[in-house]
PDB file of N, CA and C in Angstrom:
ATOM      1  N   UNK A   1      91.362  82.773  32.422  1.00  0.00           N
ATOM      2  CA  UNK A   1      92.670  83.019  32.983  1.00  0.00           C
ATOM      3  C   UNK A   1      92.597  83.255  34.486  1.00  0.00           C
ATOM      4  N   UNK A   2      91.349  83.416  35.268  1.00  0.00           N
ATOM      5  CA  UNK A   2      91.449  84.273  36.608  1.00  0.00           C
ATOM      6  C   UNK A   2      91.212  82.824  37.137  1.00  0.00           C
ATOM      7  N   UNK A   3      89.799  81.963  36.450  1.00  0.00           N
ATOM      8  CA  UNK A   3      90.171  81.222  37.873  1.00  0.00           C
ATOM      9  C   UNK A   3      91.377  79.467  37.425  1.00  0.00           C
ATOM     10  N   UNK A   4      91.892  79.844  36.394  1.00  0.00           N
ATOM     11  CA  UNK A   4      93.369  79.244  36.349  1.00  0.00           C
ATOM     12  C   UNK A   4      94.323  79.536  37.503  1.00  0.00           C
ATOM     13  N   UNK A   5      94.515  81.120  37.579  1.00  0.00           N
ATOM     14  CA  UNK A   5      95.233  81.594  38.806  1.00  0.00           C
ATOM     15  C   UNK A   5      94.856  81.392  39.881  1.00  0.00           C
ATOM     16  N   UNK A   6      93.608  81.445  40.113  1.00  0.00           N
ATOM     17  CA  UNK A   6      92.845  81.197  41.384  1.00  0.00           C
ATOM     18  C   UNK A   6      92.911  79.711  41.636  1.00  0.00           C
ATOM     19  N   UNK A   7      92.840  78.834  40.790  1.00  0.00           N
ATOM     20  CA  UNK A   7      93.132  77.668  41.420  1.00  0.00           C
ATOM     21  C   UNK A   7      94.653  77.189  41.610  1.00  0.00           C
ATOM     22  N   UNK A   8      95.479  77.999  41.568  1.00  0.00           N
ATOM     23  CA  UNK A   8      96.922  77.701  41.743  1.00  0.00           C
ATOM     24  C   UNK A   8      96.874  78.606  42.828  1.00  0.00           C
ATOM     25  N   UNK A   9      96.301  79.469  42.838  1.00  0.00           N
ATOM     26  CA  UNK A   9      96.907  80.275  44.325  1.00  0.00           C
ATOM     27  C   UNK A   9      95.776  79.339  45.576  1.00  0.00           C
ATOM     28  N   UNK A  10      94.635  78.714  45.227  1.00  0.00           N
ATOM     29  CA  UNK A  10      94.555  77.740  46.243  1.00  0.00           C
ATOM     30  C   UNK A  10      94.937  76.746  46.379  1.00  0.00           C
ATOM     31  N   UNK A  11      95.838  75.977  45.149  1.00  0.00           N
ATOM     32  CA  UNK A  11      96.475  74.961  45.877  1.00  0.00           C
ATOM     33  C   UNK A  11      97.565  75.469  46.544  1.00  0.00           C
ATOM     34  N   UNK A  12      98.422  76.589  45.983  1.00  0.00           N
ATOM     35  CA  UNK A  12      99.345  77.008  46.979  1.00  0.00           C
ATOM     36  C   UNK A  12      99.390  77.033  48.513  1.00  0.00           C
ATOM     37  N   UNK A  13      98.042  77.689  48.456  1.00  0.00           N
ATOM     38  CA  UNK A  13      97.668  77.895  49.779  1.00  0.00           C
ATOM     39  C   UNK A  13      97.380  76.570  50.455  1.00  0.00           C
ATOM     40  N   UNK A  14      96.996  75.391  50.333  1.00  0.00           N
ATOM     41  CA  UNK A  14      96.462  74.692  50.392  1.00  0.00           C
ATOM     42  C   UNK A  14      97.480  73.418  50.897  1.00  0.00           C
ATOM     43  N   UNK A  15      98.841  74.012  50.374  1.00  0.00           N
ATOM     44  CA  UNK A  15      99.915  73.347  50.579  1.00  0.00           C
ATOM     45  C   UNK A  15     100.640  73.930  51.600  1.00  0.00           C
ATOM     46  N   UNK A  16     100.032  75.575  51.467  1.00  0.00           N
ATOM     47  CA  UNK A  16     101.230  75.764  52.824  1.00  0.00           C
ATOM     48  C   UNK A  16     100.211  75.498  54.227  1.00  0.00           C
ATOM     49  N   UNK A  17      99.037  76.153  54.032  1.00  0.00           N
ATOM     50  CA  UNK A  17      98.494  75.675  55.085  1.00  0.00           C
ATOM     51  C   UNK A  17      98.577  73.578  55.460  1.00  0.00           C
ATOM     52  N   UNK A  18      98.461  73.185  54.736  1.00  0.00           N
ATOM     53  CA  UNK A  18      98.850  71.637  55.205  1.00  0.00           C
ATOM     54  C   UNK A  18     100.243  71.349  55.780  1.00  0.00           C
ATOM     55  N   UNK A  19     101.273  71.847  55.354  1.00  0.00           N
ATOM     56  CA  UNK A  19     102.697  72.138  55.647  1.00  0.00           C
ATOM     57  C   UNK A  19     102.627  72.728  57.056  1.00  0.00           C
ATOM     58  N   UNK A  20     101.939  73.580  57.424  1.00  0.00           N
ATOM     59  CA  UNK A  20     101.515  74.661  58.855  1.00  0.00           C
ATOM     60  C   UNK A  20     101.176  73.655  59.787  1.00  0.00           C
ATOM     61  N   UNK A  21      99.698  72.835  59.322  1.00  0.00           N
ATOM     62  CA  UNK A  21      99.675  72.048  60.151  1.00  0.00           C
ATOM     63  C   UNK A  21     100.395  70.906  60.551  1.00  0.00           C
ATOM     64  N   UNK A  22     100.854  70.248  59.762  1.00  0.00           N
ATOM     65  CA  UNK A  22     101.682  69.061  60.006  1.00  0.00           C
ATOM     66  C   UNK A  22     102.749  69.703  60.853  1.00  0.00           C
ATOM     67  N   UNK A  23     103.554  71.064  60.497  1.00  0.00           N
ATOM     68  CA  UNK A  23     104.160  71.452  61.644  1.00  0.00           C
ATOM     69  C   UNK A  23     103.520  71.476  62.992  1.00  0.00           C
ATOM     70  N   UNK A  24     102.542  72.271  63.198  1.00  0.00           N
ATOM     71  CA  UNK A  24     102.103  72.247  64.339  1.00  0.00           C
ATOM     72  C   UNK A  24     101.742  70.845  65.049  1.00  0.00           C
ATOM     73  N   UNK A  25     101.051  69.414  64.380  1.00  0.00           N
ATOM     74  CA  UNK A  25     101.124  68.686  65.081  1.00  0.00           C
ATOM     75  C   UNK A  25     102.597  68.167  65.644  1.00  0.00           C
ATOM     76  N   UNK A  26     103.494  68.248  64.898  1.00  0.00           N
ATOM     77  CA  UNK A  26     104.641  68.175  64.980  1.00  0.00           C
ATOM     78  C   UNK A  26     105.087  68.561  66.626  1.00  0.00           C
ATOM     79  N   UNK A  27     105.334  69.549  66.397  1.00  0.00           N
ATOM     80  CA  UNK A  27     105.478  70.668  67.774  1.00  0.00           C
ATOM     81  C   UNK A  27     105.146  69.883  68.861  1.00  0.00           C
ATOM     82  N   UNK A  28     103.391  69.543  69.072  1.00  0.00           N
ATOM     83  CA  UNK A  28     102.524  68.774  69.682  1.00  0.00           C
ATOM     84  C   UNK A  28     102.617  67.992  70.213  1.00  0.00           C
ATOM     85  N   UNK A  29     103.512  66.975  69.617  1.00  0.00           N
ATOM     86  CA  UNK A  29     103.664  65.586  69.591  1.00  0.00           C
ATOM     87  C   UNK A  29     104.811  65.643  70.483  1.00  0.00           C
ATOM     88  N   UNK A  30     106.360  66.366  70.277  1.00  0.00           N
ATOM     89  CA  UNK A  30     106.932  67.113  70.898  1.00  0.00           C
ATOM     90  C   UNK A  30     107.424  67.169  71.985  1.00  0.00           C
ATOM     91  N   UNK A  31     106.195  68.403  72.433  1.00  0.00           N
ATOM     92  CA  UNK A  31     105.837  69.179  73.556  1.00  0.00           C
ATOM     93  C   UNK A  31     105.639  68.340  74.252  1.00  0.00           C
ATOM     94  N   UNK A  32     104.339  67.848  73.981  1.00  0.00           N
ATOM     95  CA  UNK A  32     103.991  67.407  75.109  1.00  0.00           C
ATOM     96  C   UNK A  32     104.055  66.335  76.053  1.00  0.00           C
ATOM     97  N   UNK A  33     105.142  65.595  75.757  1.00  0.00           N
ATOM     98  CA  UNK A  33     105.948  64.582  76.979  1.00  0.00           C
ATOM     99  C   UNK A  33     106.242  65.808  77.940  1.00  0.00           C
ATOM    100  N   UNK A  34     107.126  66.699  77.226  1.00  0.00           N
ATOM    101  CA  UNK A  34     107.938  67.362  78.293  1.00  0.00           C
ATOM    102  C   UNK A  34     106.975  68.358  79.098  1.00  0.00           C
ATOM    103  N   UNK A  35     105.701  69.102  78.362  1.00  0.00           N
ATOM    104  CA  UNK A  35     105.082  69.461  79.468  1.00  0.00           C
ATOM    105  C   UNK A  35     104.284  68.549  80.253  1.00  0.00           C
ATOM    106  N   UNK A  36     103.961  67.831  80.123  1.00  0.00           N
ATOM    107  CA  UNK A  36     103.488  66.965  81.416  1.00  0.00           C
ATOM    108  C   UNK A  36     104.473  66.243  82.011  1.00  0.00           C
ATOM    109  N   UNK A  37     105.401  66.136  81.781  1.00  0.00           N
ATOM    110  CA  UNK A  37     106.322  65.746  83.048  1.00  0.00           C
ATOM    111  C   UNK A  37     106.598  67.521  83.691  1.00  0.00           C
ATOM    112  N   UNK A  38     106.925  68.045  83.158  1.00  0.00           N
ATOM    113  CA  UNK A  38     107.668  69.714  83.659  1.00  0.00           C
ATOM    114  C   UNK A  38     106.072  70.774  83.844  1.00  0.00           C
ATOM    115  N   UNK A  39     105.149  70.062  83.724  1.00  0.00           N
ATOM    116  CA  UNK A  39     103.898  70.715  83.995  1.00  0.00           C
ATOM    117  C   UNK A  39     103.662  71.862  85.369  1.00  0.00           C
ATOM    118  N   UNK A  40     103.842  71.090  86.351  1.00  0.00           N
ATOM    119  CA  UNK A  40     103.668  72.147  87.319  1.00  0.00           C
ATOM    120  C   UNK A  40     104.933  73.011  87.736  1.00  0.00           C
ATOM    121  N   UNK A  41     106.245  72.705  86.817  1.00  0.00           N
ATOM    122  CA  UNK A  41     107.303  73.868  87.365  1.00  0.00           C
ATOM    123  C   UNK A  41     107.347  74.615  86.156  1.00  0.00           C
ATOM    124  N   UNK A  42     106.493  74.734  85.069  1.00  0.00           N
ATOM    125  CA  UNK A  42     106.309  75.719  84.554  1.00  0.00           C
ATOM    126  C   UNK A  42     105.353  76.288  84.931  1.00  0.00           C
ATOM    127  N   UNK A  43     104.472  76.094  85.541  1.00  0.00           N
ATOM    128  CA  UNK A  43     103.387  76.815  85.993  1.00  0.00           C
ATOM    129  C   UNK A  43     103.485  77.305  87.198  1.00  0.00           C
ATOM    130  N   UNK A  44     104.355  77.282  88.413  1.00  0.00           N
ATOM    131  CA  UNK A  44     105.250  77.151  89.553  1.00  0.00           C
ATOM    132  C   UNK A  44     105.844  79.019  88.831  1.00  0.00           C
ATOM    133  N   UNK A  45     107.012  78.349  87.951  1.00  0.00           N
ATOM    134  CA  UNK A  45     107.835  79.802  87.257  1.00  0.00           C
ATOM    135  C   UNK A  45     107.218  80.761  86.481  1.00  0.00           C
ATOM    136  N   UNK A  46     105.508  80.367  86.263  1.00  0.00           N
ATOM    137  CA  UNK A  46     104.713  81.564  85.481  1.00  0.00           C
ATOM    138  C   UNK A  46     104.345  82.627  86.810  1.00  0.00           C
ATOM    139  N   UNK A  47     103.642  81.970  87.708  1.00  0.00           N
ATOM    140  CA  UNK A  47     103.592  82.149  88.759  1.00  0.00           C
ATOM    141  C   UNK A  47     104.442  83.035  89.577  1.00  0.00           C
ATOM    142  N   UNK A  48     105.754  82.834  89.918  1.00  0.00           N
ATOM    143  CA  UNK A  48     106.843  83.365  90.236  1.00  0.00           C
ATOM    144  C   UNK A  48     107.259  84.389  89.723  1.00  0.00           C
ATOM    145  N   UNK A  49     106.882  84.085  88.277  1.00  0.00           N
ATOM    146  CA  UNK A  49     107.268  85.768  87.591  1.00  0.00           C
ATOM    147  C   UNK A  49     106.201  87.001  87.162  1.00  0.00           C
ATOM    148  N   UNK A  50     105.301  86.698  87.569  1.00  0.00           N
ATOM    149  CA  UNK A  50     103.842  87.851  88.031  1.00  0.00           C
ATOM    150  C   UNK A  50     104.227  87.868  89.318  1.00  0.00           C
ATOM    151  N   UNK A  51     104.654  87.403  90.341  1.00  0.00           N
ATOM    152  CA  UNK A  51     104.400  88.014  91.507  1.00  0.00           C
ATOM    153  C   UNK A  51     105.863  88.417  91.261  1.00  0.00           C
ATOM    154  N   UNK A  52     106.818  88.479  91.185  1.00  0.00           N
ATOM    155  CA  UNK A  52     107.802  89.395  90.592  1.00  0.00           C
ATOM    156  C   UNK A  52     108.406  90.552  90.218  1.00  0.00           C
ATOM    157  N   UNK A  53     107.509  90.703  89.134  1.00  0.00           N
ATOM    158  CA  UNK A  53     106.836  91.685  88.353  1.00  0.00           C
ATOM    159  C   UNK A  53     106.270  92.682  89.289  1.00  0.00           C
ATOM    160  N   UNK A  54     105.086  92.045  89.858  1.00  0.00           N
ATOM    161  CA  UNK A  54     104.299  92.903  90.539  1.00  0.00           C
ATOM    162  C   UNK A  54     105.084  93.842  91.689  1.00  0.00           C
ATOM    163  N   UNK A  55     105.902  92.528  92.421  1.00  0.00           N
ATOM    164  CA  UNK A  55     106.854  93.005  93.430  1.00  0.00           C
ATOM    165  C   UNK A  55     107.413  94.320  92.745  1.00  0.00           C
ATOM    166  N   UNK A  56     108.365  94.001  91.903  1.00  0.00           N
ATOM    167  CA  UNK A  56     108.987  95.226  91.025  1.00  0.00           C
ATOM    168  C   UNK A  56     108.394  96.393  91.242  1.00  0.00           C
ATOM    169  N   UNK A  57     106.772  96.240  90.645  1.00  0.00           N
ATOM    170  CA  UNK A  57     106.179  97.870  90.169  1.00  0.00           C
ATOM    171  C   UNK A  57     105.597  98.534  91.533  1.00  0.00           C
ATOM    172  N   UNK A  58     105.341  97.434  92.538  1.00  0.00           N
ATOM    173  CA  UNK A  58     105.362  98.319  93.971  1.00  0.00           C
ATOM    174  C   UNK A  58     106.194  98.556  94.532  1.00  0.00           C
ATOM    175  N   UNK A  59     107.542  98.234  94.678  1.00  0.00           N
ATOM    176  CA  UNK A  59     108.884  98.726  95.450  1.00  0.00           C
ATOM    177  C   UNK A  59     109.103  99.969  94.262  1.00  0.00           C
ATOM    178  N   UNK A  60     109.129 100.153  92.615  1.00  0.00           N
ATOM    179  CA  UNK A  60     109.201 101.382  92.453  1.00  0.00           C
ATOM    180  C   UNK A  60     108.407 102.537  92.895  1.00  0.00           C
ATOM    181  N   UNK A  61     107.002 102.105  92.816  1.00  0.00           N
ATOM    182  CA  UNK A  61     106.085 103.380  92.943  1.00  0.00           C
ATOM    183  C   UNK A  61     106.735 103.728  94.543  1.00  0.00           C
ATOM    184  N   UNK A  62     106.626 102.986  95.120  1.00  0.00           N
ATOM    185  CA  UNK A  62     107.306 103.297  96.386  1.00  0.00           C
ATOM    186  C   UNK A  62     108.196 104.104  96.631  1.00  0.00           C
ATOM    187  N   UNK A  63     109.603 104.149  96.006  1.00  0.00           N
ATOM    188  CA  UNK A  63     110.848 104.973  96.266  1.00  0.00           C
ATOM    189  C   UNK A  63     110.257 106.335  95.200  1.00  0.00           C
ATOM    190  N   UNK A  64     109.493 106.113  94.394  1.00  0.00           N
ATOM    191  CA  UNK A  64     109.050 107.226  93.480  1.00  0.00           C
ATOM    192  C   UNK A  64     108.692 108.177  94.782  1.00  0.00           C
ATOM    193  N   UNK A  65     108.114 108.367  95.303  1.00  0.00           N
ATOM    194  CA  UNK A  65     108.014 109.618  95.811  1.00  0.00           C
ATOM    195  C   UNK A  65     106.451 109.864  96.213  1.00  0.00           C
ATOM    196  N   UNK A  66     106.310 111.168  95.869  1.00  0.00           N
ATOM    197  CA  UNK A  66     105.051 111.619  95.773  1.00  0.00           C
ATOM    198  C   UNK A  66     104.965 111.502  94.763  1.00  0.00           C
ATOM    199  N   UNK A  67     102.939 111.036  94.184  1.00  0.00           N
ATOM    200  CA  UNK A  67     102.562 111.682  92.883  1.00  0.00           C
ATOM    201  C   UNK A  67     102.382 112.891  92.928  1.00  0.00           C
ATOM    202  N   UNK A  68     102.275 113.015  91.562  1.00  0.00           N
ATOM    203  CA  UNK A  68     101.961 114.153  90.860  1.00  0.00           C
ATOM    204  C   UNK A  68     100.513 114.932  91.611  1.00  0.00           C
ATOM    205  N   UNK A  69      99.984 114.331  91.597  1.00  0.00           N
ATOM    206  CA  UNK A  69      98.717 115.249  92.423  1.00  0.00           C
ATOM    207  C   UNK A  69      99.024 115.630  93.776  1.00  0.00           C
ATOM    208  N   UNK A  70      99.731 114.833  94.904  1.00  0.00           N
ATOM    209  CA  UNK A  70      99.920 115.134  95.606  1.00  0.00           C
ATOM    210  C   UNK A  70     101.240 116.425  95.812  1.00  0.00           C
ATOM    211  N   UNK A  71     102.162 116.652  94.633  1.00  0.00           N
ATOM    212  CA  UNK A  71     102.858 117.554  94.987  1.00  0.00           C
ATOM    213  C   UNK A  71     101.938 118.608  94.427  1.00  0.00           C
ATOM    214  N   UNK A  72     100.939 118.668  93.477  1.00  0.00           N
ATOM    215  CA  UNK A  72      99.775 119.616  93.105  1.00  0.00           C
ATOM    216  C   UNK A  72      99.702 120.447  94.209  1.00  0.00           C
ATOM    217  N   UNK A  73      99.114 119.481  94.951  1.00  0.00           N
ATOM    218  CA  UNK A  73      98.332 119.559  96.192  1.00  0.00           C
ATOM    219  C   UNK A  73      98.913 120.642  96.996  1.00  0.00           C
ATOM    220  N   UNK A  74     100.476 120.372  97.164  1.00  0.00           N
ATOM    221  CA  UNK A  74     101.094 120.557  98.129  1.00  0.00           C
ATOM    222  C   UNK A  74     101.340 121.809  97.663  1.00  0.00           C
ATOM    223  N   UNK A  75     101.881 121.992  96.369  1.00  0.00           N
ATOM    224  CA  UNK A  75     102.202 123.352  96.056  1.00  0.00           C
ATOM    225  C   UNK A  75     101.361 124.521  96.275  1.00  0.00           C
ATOM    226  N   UNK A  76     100.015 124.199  95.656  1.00  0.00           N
ATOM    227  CA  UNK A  76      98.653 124.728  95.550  1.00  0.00           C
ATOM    228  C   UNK A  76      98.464 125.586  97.434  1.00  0.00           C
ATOM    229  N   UNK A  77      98.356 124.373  98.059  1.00  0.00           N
ATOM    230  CA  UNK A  77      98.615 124.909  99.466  1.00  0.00           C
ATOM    231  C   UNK A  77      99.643 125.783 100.334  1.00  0.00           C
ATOM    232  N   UNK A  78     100.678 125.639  99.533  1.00  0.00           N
ATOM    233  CA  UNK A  78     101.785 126.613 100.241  1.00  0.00           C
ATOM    234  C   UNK A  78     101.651 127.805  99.480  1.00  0.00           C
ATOM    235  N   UNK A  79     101.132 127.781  97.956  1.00  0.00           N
ATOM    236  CA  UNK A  79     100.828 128.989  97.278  1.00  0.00           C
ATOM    237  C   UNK A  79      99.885 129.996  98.022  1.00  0.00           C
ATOM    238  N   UNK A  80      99.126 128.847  98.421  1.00  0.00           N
ATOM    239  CA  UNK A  80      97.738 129.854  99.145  1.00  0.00           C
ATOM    240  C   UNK A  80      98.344 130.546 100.485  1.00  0.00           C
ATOM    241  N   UNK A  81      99.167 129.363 101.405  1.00  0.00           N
ATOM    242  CA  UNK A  81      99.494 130.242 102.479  1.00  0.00           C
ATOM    243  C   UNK A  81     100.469 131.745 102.531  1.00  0.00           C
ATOM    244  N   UNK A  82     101.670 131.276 101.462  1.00  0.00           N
ATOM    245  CA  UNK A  82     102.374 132.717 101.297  1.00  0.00           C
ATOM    246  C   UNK A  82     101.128 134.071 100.549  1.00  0.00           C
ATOM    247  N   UNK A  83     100.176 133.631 100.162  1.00  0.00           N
ATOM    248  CA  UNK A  83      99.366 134.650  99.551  1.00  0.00           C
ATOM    249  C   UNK A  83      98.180 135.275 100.972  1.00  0.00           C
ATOM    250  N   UNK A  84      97.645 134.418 101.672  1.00  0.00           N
ATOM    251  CA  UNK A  84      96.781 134.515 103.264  1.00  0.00           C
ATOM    252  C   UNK A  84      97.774 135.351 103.997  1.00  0.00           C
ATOM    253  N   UNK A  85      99.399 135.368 104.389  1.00  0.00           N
ATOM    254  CA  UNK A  85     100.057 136.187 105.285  1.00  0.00           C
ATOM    255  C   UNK A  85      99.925 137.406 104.607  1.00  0.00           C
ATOM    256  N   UNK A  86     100.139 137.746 103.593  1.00  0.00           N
ATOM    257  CA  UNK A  86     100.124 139.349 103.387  1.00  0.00           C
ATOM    258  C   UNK A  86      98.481 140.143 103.551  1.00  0.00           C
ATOM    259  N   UNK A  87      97.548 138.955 102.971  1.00  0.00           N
ATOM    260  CA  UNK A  87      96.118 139.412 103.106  1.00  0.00           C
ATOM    261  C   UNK A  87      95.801 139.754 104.652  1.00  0.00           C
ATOM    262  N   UNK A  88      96.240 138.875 105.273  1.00  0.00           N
ATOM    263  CA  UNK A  88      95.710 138.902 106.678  1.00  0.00           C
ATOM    264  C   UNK A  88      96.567 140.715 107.330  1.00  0.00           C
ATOM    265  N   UNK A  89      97.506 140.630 107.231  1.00  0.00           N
ATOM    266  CA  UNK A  89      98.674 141.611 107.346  1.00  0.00           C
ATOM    267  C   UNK A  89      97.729 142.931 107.235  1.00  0.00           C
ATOM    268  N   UNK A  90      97.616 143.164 105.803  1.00  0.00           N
ATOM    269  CA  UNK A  90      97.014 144.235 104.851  1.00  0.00           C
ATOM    270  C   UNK A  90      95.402 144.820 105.665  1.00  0.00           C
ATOM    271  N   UNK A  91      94.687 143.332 105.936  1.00  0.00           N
ATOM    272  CA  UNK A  91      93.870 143.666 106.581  1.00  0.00           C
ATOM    273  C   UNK A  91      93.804 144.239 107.870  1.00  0.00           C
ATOM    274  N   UNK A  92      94.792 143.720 108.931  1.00  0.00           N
ATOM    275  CA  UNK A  92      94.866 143.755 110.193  1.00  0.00           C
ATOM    276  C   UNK A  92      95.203 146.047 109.990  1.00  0.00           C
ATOM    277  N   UNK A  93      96.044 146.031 109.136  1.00  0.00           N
ATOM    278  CA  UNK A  93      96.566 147.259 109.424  1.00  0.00           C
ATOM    279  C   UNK A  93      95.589 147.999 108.591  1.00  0.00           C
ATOM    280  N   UNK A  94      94.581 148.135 107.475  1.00  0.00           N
ATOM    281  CA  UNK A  94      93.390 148.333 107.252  1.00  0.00           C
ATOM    282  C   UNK A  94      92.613 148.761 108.373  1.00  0.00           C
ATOM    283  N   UNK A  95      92.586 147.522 109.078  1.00  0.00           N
ATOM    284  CA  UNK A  95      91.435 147.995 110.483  1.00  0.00           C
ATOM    285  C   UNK A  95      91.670 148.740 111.417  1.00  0.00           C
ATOM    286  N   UNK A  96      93.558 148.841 111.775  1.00  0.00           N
ATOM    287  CA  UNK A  96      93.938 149.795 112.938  1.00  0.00           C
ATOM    288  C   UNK A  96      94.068 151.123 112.510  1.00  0.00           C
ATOM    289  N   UNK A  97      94.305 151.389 110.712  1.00  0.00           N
ATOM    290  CA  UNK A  97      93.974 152.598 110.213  1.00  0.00           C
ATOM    291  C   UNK A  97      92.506 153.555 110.286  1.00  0.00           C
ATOM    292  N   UNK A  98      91.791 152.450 110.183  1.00  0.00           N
ATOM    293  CA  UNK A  98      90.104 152.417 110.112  1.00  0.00           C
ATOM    294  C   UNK A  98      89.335 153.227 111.770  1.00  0.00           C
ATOM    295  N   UNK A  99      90.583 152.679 112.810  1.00  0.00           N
ATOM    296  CA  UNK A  99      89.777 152.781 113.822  1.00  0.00           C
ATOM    297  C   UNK A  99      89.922 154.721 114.276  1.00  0.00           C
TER     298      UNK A  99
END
C-alpha cells in the first residue's frame, strides 16, 4: 500500500513539477524579446533607484540630528561641568578657611 501511494504522490509531483517548468520556459520565451530590446533602461532604472534610495537615507540621517552617542556625550559633559562648579567653589572656600 505505501509504495502504491508513493508512486502516485511521484507522479503527482512529477506532473506539477513538469507543469512548473513548461511555465517557466514559457515566461522565458516571453521575456526575453522585451528584455533585450528594454535591456539597458531597466538596468538604467535599477540603477536610479539605489542611488535614490541611498539619496533618501542620507538626507534623513542628516535632518535627524545628533546621534544618540553624541547627545550621550554631550549630556555626560554638561553633567560633569554643573558638578566641577560647586567642587571647585567648596574647595576654593576650604582653602581660605584652611589658611
Amino acid at each position: 500500500m505505501t509504495t502504491n501511494s508513493t508512486a502516485e504522490i511521484e507522479r503527482q509531483a512529477k506532473v506539477i513539477l513538469d507543469s512548473l517548468e513548461s511555465g517557466v520556459e514559457l515566461i522565458e520565451l516571453r521575456a526575453r524579446p522585451f528584455i533585450e530590446r528594454h535591456g539597458v533602461t531597466i538596468v538604467a532604472l535599477g540603477l536610479a533607484a539605489i542611488l535614490g534610495v541611498g539619496a533618501a537615507v542620507m538626507i534623513a540621517r542628516r535632518r535627524k540630528g545628533k546621534t544618540l552617542v553624541m547627545r550621550l556625550h554631550d549630556a555626560t559633559t554638561s553633567v560633569g561641568d554643573r558638578l566641577e562648579r560647586p567642587l571647585t567653589t567648596i574647595r576654593s572656600a576650604a582653602e581660605r578657611i584652611s589658611r
